[in-house]
C-alpha atoms as a PDB file:
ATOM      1  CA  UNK A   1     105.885 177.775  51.392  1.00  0.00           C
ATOM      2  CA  UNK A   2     104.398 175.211  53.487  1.00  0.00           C
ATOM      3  CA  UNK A   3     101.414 173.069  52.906  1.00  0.00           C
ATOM      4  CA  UNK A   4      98.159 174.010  54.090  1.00  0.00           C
ATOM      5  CA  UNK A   5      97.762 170.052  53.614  1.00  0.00           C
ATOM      6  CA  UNK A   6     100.013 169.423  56.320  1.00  0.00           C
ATOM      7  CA  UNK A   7      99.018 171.534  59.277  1.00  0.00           C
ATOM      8  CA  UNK A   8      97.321 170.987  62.521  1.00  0.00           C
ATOM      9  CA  UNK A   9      94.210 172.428  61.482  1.00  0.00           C
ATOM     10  CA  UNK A  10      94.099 170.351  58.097  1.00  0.00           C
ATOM     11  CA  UNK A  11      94.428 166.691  60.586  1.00  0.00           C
ATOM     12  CA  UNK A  12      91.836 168.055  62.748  1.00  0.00           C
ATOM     13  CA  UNK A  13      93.546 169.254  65.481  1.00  0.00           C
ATOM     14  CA  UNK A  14      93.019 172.751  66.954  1.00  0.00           C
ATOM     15  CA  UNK A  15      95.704 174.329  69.059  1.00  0.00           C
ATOM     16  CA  UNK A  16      93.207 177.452  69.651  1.00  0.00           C
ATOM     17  CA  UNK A  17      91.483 175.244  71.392  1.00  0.00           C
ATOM     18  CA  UNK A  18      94.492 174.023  73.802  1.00  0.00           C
ATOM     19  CA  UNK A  19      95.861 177.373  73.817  1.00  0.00           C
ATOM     20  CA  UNK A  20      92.156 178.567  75.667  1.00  0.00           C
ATOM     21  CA  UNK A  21      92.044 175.390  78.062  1.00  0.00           C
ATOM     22  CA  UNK A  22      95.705 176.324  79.038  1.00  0.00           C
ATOM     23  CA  UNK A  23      94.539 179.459  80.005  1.00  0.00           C
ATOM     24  CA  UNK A  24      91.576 178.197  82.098  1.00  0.00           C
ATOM     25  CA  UNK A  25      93.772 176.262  83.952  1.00  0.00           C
ATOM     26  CA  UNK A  26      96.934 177.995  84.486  1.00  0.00           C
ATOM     27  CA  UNK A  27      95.488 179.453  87.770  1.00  0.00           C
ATOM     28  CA  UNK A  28      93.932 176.487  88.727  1.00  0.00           C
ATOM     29  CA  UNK A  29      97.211 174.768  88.537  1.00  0.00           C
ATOM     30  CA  UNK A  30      99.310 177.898  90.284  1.00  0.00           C
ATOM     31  CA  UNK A  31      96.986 177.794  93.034  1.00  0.00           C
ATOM     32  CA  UNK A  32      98.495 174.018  94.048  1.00  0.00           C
ATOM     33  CA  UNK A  33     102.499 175.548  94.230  1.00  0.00           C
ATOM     34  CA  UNK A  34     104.425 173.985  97.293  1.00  0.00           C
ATOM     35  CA  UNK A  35     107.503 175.427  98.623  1.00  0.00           C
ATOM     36  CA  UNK A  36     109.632 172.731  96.007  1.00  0.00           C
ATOM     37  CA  UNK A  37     107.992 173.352  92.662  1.00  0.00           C
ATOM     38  CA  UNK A  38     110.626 175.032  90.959  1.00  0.00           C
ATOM     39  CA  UNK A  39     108.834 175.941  87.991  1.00  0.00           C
ATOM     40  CA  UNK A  40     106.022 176.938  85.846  1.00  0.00           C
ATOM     41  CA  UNK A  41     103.052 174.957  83.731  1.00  0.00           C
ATOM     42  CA  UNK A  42     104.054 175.750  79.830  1.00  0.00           C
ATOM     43  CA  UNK A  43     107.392 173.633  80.438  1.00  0.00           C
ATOM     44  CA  UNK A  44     107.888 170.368  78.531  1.00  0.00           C
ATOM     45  CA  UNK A  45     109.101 168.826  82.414  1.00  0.00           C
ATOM     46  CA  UNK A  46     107.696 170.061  85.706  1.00  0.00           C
ATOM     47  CA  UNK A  47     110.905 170.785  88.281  1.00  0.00           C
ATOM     48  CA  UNK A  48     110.444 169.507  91.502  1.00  0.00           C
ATOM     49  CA  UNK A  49     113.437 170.315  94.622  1.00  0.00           C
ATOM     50  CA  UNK A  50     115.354 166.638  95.803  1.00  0.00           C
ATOM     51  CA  UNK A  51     115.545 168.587  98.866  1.00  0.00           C
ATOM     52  CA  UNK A  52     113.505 166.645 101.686  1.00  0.00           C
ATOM     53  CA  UNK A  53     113.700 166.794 105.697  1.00  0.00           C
ATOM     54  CA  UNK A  54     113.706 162.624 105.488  1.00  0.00           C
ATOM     55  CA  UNK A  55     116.928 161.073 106.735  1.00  0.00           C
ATOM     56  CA  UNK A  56     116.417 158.291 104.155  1.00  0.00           C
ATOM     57  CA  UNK A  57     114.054 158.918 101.664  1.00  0.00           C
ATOM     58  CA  UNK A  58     112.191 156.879  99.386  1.00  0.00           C
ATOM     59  CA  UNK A  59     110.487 158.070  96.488  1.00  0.00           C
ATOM     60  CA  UNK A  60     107.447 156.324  95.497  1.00  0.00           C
ATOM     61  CA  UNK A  61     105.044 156.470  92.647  1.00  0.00           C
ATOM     62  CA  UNK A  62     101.937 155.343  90.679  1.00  0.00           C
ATOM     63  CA  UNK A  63      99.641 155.938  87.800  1.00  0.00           C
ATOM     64  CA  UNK A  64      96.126 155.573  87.279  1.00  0.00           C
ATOM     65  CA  UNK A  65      93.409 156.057  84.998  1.00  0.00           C
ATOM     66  CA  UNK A  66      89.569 156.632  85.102  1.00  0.00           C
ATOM     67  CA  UNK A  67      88.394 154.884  82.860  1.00  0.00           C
ATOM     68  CA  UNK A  68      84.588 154.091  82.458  1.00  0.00           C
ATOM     69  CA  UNK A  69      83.583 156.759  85.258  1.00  0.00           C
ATOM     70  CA  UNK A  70      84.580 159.354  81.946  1.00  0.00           C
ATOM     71  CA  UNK A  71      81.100 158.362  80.433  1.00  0.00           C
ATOM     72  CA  UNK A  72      79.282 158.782  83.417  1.00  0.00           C
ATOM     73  CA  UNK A  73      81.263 162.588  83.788  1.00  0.00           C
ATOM     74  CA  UNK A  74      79.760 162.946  79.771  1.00  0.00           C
ATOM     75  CA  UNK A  75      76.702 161.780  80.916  1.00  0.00           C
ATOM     76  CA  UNK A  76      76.078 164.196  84.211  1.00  0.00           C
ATOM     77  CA  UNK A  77      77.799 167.209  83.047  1.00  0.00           C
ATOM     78  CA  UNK A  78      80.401 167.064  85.602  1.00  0.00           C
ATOM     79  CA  UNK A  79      83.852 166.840  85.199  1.00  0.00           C
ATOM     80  CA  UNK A  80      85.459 167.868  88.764  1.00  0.00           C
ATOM     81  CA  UNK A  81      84.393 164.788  90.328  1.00  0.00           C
ATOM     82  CA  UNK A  82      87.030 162.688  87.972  1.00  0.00           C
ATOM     83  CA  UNK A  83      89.903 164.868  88.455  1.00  0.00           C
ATOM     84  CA  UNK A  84      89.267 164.909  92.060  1.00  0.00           C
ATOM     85  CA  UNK A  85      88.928 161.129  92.149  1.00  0.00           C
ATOM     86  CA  UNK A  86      91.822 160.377  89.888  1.00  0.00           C
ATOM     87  CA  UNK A  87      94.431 162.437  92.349  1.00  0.00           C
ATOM     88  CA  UNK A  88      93.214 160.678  95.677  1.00  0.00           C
ATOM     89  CA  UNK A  89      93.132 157.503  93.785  1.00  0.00           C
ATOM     90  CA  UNK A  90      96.640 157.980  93.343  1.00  0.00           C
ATOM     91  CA  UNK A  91      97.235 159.128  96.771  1.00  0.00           C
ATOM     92  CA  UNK A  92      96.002 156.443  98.366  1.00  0.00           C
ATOM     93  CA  UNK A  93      97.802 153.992  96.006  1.00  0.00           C
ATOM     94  CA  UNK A  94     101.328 155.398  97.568  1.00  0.00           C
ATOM     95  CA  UNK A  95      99.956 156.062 101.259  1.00  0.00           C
ATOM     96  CA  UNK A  96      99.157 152.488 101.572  1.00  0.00           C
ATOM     97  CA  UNK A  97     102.852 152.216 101.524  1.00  0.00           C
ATOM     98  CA  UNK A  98     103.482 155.193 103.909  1.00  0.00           C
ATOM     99  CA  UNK A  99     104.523 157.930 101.229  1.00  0.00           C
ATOM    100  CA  UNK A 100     103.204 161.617 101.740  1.00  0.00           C
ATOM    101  CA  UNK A 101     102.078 163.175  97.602  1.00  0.00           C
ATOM    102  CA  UNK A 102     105.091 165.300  96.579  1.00  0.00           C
ATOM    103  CA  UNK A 103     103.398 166.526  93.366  1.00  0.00           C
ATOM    104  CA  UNK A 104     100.618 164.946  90.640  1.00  0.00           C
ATOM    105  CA  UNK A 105     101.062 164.879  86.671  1.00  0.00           C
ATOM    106  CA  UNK A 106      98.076 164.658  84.698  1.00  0.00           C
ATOM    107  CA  UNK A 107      97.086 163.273  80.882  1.00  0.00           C
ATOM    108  CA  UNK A 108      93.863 164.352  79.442  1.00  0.00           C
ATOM    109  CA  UNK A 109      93.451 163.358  75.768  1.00  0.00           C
ATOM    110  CA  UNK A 110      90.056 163.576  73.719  1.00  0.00           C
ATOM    111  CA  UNK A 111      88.489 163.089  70.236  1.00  0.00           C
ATOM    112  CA  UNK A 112      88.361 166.959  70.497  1.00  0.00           C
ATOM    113  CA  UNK A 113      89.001 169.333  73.414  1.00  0.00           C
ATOM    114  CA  UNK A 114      86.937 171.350  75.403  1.00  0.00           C
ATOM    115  CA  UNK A 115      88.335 173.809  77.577  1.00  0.00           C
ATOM    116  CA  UNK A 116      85.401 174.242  79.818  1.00  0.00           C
ATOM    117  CA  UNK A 117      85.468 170.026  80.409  1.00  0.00           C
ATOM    118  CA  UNK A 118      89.393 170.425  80.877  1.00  0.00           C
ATOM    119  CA  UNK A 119      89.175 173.481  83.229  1.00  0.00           C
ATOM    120  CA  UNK A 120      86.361 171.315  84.903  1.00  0.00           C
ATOM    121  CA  UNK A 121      88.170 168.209  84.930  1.00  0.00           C
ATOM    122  CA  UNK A 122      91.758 170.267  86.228  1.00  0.00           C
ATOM    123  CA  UNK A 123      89.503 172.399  88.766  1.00  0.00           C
ATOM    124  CA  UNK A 124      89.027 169.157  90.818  1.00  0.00           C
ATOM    125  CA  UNK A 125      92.464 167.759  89.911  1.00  0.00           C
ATOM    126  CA  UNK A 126      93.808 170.992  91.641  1.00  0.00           C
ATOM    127  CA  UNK A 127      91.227 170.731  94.629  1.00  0.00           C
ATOM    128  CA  UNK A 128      92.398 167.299  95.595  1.00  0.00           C
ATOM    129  CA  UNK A 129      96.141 168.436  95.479  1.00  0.00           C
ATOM    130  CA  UNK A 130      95.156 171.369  97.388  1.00  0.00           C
ATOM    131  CA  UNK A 131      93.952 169.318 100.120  1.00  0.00           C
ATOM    132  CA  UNK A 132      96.795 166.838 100.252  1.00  0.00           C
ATOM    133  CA  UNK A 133      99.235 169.321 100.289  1.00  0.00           C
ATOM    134  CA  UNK A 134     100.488 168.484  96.678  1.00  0.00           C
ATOM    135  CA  UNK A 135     101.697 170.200  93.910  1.00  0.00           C
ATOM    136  CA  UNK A 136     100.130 169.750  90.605  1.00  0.00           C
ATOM    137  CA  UNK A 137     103.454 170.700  88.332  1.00  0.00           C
ATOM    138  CA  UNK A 138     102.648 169.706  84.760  1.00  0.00           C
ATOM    139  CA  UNK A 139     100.659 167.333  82.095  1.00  0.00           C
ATOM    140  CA  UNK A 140     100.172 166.931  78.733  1.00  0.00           C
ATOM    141  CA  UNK A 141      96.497 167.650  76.573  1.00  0.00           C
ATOM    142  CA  UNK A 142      96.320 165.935  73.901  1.00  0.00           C
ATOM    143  CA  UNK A 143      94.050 166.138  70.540  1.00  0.00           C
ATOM    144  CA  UNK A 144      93.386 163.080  68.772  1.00  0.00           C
ATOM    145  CA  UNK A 145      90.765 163.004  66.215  1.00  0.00           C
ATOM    146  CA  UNK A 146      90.382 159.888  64.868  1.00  0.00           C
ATOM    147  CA  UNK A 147      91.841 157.990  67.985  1.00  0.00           C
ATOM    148  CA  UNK A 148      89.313 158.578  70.299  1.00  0.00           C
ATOM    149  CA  UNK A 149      85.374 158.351  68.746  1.00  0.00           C
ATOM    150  CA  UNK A 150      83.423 161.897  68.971  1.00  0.00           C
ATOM    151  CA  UNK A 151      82.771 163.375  72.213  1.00  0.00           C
ATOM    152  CA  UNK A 152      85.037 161.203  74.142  1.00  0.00           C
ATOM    153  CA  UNK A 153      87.738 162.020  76.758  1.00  0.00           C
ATOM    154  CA  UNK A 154      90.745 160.259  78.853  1.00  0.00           C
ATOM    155  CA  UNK A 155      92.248 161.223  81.584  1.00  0.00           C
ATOM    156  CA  UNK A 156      95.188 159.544  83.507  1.00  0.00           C
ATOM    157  CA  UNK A 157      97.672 160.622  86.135  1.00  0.00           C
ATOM    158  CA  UNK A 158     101.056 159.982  87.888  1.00  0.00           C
ATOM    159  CA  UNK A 159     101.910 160.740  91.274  1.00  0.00           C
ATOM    160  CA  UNK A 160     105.136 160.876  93.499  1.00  0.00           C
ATOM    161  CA  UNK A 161     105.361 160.756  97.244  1.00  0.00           C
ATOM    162  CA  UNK A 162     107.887 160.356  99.698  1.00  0.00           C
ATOM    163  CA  UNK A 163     108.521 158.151 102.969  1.00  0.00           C
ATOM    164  CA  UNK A 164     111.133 157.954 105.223  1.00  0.00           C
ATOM    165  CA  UNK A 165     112.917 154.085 104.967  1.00  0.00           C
ATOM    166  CA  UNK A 166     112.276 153.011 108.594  1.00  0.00           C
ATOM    167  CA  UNK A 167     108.533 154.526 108.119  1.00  0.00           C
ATOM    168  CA  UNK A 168     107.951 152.388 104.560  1.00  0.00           C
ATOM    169  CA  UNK A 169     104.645 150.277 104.939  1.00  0.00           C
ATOM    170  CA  UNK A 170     103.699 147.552 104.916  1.00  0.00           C
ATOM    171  CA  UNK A 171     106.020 146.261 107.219  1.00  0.00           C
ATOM    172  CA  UNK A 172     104.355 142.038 107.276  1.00  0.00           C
ATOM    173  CA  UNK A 173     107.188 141.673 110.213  1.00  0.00           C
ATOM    174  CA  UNK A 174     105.159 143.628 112.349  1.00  0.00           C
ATOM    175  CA  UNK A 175     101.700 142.184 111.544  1.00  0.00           C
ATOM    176  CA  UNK A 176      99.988 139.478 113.516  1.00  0.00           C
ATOM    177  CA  UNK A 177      96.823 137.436 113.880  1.00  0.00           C
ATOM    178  CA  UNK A 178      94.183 139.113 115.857  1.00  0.00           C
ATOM    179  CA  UNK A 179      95.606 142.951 115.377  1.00  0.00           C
ATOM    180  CA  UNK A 180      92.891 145.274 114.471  1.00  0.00           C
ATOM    181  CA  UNK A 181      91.871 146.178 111.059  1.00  0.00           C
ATOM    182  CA  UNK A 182      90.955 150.018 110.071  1.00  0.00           C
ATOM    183  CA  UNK A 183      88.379 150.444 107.263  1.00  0.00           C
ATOM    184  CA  UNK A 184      87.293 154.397 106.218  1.00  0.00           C
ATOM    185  CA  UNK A 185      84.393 154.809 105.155  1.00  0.00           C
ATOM    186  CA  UNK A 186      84.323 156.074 101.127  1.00  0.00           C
ATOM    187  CA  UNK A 187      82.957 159.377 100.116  1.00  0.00           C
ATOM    188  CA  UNK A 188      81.221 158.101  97.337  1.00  0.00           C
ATOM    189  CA  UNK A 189      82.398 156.066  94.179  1.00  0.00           C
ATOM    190  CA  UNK A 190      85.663 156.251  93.405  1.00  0.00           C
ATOM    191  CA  UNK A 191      87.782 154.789  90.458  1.00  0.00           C
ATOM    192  CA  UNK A 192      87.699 151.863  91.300  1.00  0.00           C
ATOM    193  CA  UNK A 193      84.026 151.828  92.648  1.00  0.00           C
END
């Protein structure tokens, strides 16, 4: 017999609560699916075909938090606006260097969790994938009383693109005194903003 002392619910952790924001999100995240996902969110590793059309490619990655802008989401109510931000954060962090988003990994931890602020949170995650033609194939939620002080929430990502060798930026060879300089304008704060 085991003991009750020693169960999830007993160290504050509620997996009814994980098992409803899973299924909040599991269409959110289906809706993302590019021709080389290979499988399915509820896997402990999202599958991902090494098939590409690039004669020489290059893989390229990064991760990113959101740190701070998490209050401001507590704050306001809103919790789309950080998922979409953290994705095209990482997108532009690898399409600096040239790479086109293969697919997007997310991390959401919190105190306790929420499933309307993780569907909220995934609901933009997926929107900005959506848009950028990239998969969003897996993640981990994580309950941590005790870690994280009451009422907070984390949320960090990992991305992988792809770019052709000849087509990796920046390429400094090619770059010269007086060539022009392309600035976008932002559509509104952003992780780092």
């Amino acid at each position: 017999m085991s003991d009750p002392k020693l169960s999830y619910a007993a160290s504050g952790v509620d997996i009814n609560r994980q098992d409803e924001a899973l299924r909040r999100i599991k269409p959110l995240v289906k809706a993302t699916r590019t021709p080389g996902v290979r499988s399915d969110l509820g896997l402990f590793g999202g599958l991902f075909s090494a098939r590409f059309p690039e004669a020489r490619p290059i893989l390229v990655s990064s991760m990113d938090g959101v740190g701070t802008k998490m209050k401001v989401a507590r704050k306001a109510g809103i919790w789309d606006t950080v998922g979409q931000d953290l994705v095209n954060h990482c997108i532009n962090d690898i399409l600096v260097q040239g790479a086109r988003p293969l697919f997007f990994l997310d991390y959401i931890a919190a105190e306790r969790l929420e499933p309307e602020v993780i569907e909220g949170i995934v609901k933009g995650m997926a929107a900005a994938c959506q848009a950028a033609g990239c998969a969003l194939i897996g993640g981990e939620l994580a309950e941590m009383p005790g870690v994280y002080a009451e009422g907070e929430v984390d949320v960090a990502g990992t991305i992988v693109g792809i770019v052709d060798e000849p087509l990796l930026l920046p390429r400094l060879g090619d770059m010269k005194a007086g060539d022009a300089l392309l600035a976008l304008p932002s559509s509104g704060l952003h992780t780092n903003g």
